[in-house]
N, C-alpha and C. Protein backbone atom coordinates (compact mmCIF):
# COMPACT_ATOMS: atom_id res chain seq x y z
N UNK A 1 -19.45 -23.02 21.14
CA UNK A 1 -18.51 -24.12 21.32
C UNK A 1 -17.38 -23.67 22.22
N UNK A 2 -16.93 -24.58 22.73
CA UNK A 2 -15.79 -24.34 23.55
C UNK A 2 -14.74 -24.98 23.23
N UNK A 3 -13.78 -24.58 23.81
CA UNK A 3 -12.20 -24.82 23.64
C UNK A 3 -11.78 -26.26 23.16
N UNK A 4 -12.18 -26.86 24.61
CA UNK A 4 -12.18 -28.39 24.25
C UNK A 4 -12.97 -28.88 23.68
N UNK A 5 -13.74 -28.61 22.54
CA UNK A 5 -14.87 -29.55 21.69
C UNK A 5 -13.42 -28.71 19.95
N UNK A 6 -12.82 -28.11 20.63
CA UNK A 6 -12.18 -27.27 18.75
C UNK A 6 -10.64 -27.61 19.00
N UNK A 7 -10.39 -28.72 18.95
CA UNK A 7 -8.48 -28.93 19.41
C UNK A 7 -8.30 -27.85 19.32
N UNK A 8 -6.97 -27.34 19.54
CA UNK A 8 -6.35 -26.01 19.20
C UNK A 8 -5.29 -26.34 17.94
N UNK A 9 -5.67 -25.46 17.20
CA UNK A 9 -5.03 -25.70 15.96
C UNK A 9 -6.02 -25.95 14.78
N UNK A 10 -7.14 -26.80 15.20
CA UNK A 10 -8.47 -26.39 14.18
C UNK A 10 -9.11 -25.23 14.15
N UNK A 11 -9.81 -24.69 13.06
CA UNK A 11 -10.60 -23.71 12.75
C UNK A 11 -11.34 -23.18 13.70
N UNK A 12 -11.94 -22.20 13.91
CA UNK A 12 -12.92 -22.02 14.87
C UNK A 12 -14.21 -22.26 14.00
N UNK A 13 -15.39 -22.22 14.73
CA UNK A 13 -16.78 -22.70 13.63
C UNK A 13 -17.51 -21.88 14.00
N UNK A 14 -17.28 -20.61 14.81
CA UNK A 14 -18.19 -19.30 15.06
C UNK A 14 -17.34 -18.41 15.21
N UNK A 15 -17.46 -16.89 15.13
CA UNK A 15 -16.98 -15.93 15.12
C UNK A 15 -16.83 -15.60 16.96
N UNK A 16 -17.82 -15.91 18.14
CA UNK A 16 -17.54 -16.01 19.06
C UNK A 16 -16.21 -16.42 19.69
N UNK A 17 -16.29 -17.80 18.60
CA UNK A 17 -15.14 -19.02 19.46
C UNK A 17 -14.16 -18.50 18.75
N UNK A 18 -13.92 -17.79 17.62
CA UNK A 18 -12.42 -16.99 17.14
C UNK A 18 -12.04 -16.07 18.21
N UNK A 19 -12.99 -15.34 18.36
CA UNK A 19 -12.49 -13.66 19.89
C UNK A 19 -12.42 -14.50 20.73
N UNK A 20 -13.02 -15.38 21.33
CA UNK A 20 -12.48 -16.49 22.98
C UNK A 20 -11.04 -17.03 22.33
N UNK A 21 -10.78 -17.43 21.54
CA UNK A 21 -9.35 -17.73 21.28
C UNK A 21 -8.29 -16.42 20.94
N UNK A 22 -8.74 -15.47 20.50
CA UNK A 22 -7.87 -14.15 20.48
C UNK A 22 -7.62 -13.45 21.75
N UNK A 23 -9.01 -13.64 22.33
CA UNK A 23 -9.13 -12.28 23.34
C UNK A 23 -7.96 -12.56 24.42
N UNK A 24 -6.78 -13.74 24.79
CA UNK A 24 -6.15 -13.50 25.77
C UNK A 24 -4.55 -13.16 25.35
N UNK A 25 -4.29 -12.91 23.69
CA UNK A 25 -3.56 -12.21 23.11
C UNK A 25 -3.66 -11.03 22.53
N UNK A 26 -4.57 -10.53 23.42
CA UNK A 26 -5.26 -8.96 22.76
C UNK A 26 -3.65 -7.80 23.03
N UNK A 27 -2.58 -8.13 23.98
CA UNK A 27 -1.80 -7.46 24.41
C UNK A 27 -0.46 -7.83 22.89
N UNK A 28 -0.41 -8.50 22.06
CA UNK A 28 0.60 -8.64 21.26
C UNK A 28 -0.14 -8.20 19.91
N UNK A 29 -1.71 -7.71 19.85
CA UNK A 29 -2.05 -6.91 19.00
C UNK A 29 -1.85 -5.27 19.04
N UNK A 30 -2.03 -5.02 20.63
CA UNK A 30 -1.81 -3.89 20.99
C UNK A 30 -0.04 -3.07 21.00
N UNK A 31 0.66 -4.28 21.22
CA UNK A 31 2.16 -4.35 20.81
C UNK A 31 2.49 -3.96 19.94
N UNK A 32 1.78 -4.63 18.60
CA UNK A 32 2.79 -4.75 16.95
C UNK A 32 2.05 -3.44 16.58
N UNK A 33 0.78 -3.06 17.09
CA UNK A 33 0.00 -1.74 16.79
C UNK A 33 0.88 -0.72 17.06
N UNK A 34 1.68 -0.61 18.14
CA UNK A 34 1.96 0.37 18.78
C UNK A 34 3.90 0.39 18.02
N UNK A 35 4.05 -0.19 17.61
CA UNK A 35 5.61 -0.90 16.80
C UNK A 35 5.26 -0.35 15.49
N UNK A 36 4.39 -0.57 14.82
CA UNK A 36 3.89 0.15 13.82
C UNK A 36 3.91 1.18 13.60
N UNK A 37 2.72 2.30 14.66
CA UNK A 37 2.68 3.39 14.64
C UNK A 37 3.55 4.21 15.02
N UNK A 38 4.36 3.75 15.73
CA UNK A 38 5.98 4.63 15.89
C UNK A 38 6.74 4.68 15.08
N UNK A 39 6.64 3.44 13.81
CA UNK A 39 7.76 2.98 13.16
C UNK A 39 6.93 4.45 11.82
N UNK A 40 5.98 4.62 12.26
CA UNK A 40 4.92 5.57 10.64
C UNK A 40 5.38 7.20 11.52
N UNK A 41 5.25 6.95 12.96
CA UNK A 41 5.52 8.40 13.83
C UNK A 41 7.10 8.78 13.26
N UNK A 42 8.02 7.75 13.26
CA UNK A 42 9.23 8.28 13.19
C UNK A 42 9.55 8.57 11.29
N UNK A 43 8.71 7.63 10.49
CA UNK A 43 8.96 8.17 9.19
C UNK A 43 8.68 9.13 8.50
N UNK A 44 7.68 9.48 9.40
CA UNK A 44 6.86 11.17 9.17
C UNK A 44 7.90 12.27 9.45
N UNK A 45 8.12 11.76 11.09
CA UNK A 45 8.49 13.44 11.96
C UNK A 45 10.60 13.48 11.13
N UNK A 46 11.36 12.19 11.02
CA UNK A 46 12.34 12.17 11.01
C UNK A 46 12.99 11.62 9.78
N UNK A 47 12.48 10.74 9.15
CA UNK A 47 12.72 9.50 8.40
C UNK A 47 12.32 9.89 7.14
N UNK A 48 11.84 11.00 6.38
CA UNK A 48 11.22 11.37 5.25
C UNK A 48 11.87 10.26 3.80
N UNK A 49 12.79 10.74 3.91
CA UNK A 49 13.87 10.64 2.81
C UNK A 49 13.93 9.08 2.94
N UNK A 50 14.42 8.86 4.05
CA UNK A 50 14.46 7.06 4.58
C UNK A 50 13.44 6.02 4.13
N UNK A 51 12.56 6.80 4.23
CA UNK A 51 11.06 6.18 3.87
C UNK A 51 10.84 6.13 2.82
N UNK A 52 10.88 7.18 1.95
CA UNK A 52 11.06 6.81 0.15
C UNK A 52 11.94 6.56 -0.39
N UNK A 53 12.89 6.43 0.04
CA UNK A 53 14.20 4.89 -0.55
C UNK A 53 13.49 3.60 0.09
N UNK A 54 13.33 3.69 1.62
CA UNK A 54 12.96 2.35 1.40
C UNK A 54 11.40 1.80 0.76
N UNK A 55 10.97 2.56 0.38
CA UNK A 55 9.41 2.57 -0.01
C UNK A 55 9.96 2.03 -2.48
N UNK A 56 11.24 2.93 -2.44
CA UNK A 56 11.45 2.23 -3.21
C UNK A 56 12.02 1.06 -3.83
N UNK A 57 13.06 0.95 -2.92
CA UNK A 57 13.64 -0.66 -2.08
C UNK A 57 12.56 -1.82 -2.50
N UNK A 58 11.13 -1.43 -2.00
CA UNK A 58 10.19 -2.21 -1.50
C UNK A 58 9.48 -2.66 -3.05
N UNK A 59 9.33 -1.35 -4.19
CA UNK A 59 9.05 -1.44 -5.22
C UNK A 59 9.94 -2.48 -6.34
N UNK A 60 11.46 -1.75 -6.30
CA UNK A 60 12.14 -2.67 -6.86
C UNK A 60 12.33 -4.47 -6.99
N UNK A 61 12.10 -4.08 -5.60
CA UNK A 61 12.39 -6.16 -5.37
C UNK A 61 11.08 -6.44 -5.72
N UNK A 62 10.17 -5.83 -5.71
CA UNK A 62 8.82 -6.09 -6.11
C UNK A 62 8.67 -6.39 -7.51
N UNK A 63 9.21 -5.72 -8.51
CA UNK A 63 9.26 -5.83 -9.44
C UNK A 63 9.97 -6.92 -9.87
N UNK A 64 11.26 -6.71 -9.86
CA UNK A 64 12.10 -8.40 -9.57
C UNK A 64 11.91 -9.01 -9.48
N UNK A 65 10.68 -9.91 -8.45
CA UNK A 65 10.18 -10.68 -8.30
C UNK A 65 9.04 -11.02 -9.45
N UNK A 66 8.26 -9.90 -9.73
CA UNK A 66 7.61 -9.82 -10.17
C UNK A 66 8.04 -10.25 -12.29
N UNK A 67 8.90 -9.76 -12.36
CA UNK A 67 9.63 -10.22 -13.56
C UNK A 67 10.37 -11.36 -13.68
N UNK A 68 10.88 -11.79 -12.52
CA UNK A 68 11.23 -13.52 -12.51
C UNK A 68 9.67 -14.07 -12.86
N UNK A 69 8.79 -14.18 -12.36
CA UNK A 69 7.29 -14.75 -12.57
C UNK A 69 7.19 -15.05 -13.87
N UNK A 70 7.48 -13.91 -14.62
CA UNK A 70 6.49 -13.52 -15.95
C UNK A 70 7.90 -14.63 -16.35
N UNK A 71 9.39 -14.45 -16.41
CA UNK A 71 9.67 -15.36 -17.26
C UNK A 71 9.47 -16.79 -16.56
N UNK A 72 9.62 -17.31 -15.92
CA UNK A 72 8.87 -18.44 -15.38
C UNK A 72 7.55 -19.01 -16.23
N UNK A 73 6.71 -18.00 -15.97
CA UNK A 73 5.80 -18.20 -17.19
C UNK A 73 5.98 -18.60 -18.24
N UNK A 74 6.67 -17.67 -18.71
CA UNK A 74 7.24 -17.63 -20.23
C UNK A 74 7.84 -19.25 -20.32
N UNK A 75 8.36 -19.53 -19.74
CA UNK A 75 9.03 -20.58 -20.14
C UNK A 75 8.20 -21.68 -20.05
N UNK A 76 7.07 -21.62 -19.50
CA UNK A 76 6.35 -22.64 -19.75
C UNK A 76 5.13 -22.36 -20.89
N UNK A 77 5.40 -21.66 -21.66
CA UNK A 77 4.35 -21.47 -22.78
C UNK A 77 4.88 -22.53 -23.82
N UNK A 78 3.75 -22.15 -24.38
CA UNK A 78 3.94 -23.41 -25.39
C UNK A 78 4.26 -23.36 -27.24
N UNK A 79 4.27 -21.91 -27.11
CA UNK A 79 4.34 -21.56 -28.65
C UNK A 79 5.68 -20.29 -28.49
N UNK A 80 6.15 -19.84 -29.68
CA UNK A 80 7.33 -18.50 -29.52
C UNK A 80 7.18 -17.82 -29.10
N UNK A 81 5.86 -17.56 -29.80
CA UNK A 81 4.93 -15.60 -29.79
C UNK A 81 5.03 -15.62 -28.04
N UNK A 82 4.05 -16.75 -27.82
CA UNK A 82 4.09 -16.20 -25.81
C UNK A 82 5.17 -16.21 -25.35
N UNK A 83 6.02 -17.22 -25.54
CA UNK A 83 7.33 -17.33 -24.46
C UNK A 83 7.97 -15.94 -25.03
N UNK A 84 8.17 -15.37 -26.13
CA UNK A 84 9.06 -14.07 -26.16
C UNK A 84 8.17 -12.86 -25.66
N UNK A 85 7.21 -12.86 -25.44
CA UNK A 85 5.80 -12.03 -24.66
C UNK A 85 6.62 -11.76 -23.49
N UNK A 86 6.47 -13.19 -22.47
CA UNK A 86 6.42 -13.26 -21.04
C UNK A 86 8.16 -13.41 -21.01
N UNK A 87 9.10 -13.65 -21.77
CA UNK A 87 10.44 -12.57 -21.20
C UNK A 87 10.65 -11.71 -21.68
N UNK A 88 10.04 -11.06 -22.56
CA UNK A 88 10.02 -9.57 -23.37
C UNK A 88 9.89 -8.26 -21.15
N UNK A 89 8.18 -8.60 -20.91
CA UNK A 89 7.89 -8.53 -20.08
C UNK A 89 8.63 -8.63 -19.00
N UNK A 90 8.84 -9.99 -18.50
CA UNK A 90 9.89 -10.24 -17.24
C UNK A 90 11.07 -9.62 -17.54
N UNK A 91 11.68 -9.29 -18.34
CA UNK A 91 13.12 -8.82 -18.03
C UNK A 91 12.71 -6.98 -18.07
N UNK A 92 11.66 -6.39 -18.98
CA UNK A 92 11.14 -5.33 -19.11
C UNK A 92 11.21 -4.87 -17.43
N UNK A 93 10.41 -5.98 -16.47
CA UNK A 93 10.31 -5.69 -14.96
C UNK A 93 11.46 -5.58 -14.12
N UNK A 94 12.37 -6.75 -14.47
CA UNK A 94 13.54 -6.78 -13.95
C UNK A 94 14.75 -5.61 -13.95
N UNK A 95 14.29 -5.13 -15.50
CA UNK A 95 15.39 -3.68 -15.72
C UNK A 95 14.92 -2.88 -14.93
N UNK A 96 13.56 -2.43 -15.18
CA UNK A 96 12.87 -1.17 -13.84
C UNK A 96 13.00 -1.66 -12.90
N UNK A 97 13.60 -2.88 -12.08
CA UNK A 97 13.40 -2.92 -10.88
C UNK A 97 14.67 -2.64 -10.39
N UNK A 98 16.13 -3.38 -10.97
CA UNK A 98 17.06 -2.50 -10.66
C UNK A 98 17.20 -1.73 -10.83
N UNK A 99 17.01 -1.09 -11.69
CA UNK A 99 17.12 0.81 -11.75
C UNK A 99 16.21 1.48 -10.59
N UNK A 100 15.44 0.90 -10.22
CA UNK A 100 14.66 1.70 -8.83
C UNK A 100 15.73 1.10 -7.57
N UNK A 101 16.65 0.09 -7.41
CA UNK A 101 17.51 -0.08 -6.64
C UNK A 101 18.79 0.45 -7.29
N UNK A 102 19.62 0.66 -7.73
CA UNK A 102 20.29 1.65 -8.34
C UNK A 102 20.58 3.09 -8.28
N UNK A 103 19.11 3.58 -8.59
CA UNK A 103 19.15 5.22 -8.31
C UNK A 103 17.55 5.16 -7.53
N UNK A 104 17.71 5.35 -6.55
CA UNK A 104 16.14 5.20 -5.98
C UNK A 104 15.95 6.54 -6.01
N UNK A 105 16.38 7.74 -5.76
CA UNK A 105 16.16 8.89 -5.44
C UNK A 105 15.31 9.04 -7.11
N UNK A 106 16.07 8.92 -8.15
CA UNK A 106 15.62 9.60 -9.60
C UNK A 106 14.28 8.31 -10.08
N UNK A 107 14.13 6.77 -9.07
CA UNK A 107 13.07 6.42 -9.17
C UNK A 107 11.99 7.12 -8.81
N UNK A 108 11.99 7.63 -7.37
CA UNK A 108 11.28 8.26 -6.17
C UNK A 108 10.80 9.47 -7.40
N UNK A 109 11.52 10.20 -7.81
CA UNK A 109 10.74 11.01 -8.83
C UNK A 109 10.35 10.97 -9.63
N UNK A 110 10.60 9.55 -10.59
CA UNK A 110 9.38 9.17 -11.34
C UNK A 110 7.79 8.48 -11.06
N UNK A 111 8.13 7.70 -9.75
CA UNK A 111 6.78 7.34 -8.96
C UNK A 111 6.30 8.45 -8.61
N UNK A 112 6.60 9.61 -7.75
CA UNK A 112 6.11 10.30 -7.39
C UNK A 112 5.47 11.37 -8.90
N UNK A 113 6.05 11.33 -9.72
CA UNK A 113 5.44 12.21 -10.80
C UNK A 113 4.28 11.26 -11.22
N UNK A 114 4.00 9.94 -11.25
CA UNK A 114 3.17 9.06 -11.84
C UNK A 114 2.03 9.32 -10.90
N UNK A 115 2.53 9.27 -9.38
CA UNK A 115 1.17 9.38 -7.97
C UNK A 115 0.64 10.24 -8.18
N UNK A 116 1.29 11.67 -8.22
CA UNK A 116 0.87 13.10 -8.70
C UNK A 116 -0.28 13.19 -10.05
N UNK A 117 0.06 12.75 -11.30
CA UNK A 117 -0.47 12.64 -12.36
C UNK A 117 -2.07 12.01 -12.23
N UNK A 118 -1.62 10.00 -11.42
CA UNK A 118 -3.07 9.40 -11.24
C UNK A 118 -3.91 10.58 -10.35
N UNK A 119 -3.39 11.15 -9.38
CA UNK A 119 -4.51 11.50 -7.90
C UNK A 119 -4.86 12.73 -9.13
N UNK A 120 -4.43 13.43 -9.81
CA UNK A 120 -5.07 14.74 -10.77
C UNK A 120 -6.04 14.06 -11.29
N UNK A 121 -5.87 13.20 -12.24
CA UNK A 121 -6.39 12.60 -13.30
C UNK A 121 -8.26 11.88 -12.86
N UNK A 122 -7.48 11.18 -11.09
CA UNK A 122 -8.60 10.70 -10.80
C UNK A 122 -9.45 11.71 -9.90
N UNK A 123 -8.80 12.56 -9.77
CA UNK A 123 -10.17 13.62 -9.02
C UNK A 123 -11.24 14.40 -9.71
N UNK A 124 -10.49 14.58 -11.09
CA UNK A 124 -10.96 14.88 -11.85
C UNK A 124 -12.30 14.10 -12.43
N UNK A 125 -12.06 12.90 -12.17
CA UNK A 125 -12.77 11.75 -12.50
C UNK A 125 -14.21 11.73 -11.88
N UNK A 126 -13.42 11.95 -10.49
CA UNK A 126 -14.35 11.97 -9.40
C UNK A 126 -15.35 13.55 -9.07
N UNK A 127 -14.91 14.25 -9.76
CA UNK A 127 -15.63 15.37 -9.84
C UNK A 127 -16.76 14.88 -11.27
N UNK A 128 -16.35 15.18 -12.01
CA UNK A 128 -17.42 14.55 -13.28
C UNK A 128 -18.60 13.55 -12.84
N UNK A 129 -18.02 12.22 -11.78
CA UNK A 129 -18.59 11.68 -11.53
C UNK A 129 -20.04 12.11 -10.95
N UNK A 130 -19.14 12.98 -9.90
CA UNK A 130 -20.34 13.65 -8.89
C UNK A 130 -21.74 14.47 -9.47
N UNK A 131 -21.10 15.15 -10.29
CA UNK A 131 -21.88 16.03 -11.28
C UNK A 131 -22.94 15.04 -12.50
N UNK A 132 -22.71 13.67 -12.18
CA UNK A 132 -23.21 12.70 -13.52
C UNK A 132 -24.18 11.80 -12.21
N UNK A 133 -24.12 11.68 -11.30
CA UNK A 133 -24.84 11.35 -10.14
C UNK A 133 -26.07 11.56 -10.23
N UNK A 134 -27.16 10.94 -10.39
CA UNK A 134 -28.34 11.33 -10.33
C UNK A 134 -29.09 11.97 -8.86
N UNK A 135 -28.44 11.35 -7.83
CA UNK A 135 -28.23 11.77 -6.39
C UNK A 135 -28.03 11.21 -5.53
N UNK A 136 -27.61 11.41 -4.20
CA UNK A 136 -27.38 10.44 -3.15
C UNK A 136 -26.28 11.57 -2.47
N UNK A 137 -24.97 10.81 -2.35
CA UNK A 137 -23.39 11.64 -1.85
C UNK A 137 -22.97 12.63 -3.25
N UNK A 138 -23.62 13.22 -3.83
CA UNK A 138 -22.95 14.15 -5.06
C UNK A 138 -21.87 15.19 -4.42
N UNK A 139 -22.09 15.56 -3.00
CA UNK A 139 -21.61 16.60 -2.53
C UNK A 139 -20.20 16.19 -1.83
N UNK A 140 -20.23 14.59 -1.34
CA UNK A 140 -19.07 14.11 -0.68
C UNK A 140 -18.09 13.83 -1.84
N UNK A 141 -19.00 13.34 -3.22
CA UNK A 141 -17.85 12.83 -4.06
C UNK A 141 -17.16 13.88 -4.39
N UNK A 142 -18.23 14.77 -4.67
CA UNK A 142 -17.33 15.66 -5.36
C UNK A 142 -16.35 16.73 -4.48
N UNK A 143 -16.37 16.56 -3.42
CA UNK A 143 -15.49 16.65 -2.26
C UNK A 143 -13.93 16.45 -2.44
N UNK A 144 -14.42 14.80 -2.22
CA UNK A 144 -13.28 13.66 -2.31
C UNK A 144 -12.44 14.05 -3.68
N UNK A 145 -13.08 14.22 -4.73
CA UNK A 145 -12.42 14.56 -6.01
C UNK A 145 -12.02 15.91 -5.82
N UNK A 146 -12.22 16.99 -5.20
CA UNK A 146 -11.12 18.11 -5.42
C UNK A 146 -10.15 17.86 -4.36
N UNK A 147 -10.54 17.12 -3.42
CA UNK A 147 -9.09 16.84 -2.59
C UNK A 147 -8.11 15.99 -3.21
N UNK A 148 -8.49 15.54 -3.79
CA UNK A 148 -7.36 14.50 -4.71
C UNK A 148 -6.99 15.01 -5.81
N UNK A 149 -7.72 16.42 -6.38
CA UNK A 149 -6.64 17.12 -7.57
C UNK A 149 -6.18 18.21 -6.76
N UNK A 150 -6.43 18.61 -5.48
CA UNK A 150 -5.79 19.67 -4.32
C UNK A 150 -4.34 18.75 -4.43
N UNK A 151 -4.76 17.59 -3.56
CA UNK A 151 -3.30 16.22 -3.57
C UNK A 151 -2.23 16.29 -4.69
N UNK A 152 -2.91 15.62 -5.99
CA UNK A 152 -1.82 16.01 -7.15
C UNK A 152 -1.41 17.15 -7.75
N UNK A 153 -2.08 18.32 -7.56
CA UNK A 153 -1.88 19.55 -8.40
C UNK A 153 -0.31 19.89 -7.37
N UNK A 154 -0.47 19.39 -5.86
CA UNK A 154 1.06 19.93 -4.84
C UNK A 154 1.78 19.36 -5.25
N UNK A 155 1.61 17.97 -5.34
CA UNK A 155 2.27 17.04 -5.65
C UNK A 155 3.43 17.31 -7.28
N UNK A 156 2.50 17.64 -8.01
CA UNK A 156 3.29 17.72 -9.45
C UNK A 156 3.78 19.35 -9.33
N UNK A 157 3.11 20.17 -8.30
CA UNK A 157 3.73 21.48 -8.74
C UNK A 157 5.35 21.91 -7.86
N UNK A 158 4.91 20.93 -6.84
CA UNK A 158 6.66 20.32 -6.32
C UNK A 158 7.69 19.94 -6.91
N UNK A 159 7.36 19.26 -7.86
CA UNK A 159 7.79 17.91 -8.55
C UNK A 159 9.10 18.57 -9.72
N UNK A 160 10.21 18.09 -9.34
CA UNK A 160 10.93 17.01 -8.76
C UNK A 160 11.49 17.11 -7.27
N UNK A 161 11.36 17.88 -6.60
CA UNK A 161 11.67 17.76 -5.54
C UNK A 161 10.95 17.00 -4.50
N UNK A 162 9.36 17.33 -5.10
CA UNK A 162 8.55 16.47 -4.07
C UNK A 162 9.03 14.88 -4.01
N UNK A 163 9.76 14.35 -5.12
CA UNK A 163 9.98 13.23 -4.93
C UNK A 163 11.07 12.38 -4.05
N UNK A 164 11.56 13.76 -2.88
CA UNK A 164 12.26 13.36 -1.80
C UNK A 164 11.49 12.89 -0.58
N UNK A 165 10.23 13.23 -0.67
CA UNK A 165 9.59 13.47 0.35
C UNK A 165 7.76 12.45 0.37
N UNK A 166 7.45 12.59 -1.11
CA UNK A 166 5.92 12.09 -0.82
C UNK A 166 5.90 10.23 -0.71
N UNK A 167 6.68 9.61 -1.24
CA UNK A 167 6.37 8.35 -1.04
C UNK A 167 6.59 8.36 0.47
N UNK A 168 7.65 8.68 0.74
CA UNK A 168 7.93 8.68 2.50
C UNK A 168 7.30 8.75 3.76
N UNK A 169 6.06 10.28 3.13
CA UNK A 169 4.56 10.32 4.01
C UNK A 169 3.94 9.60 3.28
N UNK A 170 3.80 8.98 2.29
CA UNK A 170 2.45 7.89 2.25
C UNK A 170 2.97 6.98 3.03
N UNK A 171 4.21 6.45 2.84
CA UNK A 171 4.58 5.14 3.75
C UNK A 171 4.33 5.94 5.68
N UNK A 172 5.06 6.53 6.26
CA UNK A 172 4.65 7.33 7.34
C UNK A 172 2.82 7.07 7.64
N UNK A 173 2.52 7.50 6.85
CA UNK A 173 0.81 7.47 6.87
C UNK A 173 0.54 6.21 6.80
N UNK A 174 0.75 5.51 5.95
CA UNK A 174 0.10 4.03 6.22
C UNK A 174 0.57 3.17 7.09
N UNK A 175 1.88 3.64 7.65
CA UNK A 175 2.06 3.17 8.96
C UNK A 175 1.32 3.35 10.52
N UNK A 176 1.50 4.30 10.53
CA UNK A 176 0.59 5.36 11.37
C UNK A 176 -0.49 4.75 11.61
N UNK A 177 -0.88 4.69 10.77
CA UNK A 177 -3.26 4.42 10.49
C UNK A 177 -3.18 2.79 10.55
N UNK A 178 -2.02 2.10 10.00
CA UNK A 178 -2.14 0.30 10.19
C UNK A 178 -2.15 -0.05 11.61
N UNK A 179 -0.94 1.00 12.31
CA UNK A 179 -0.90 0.97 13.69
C UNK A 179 -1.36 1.05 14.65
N UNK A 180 -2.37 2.36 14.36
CA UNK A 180 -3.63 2.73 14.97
C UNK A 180 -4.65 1.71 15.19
N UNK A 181 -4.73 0.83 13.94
CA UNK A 181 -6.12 0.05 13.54
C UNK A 181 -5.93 -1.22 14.52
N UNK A 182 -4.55 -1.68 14.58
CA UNK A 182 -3.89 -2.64 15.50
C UNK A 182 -3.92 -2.83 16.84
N UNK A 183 -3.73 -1.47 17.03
CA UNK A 183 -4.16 -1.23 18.92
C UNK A 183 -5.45 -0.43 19.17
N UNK A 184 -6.69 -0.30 18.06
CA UNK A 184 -7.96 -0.19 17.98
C UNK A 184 -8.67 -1.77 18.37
N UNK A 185 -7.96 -2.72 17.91
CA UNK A 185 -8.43 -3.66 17.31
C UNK A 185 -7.76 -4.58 19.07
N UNK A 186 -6.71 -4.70 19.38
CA UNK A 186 -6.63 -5.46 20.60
C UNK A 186 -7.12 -4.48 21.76
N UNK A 187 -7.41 -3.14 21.82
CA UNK A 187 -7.98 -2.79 22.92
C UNK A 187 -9.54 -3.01 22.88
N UNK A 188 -10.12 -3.59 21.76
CA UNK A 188 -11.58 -4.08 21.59
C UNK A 188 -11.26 -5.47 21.87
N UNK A 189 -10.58 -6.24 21.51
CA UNK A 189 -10.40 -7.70 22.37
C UNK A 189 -10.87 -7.56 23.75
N UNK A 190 -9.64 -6.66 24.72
CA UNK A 190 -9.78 -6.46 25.47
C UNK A 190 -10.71 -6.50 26.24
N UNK A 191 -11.77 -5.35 26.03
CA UNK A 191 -13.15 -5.17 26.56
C UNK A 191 -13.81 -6.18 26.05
N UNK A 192 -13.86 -7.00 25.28
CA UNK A 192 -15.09 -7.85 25.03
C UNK A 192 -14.94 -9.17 25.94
């Protein structure tokens, strides 16, 4: 299909006619890619600390939000037991969420002791797994699972200090790699 048979502003009805409508904004994918990955380059090389305040910034209001909901909820239940449930809950969220805006640094080290704890817990997981495998990837999982109790064992044997620093490279990192994927993704527009 072509352009003029799909107004602009309707759906596309093939995956073709989506890339003919992308492919001549492939340069503002390659843009926000490249805005990205500087914004993950500079939280890595400079921004450590910056990055896990604002990484907890990001948690807090999250929560906040997330605890307005529940009483929202709550208030539309229909019996005691739930409505004191869902603001028991919502305000439960709301307290952790200002306190992660409050003292983000002594948040940053309780997330980071919690990240530390899951990545142990689950490599561990993932090792057992591998070993319970009847066969296939036994050798990748169980790979993947000592790198992820390699991950938490630094992580917690840092800890509390690591918690200046690790949310900051995860945020750094997932900037980085979103960024990457962004100007992966309009320089394949491009060529097609």
């Amino acid at each position: 299909m072509t352009n003029q048979s799909n107004p602009h502003g309707a759906r596309p009805h093939s995956l073709g006619e989506a890339i003919s409508r992308l492919k001549p904004k492939w340069g503002w994918f390659v843009a926000f890619g490249a805005l990205t990955a500087l914004m993950g380059l500079a939280t890595l090389l400079y921004l450590v600390t910056i990055g896990t305040i604002a990484s907890v910034y990001m948690i807090g209001f999250a929560m906040i939000l997330a605890g307005g909901a529940e009483i929202a909820m709550g208030l539309k239940a229909r019996t005691w037991g739930w409505l004191a449930i869902w603001l028991l809950v919502g305000l439960l969220y709301i307290v952790a969420g200002a306190f992660a805006l409050a003292q983000p640094l002594v948040a940053a080290a309780a997330y980071t002791l919690l990240i530390g704890a899951a990545l142990l817990i689950t490599g561990v997981a993932r090792i057992v797994a591998a070993f319970r495998l009847p066969s296939g990837n036994k050798a990748m999982i169980g790979l993947a699972g000592a790198i992820t109790v390699l991950l938490g064992a630094m992580i917690l044997a840092s800890w509390p200090a690591s918690g200046l620093f690790v949310l900051g490279t995860f945020l750094g990192i997932d900037l980085l790699f979103y960024g990457l994927s962004w100007i992966a993704f309009g320089m394949r527009l491009k060529t097609l």
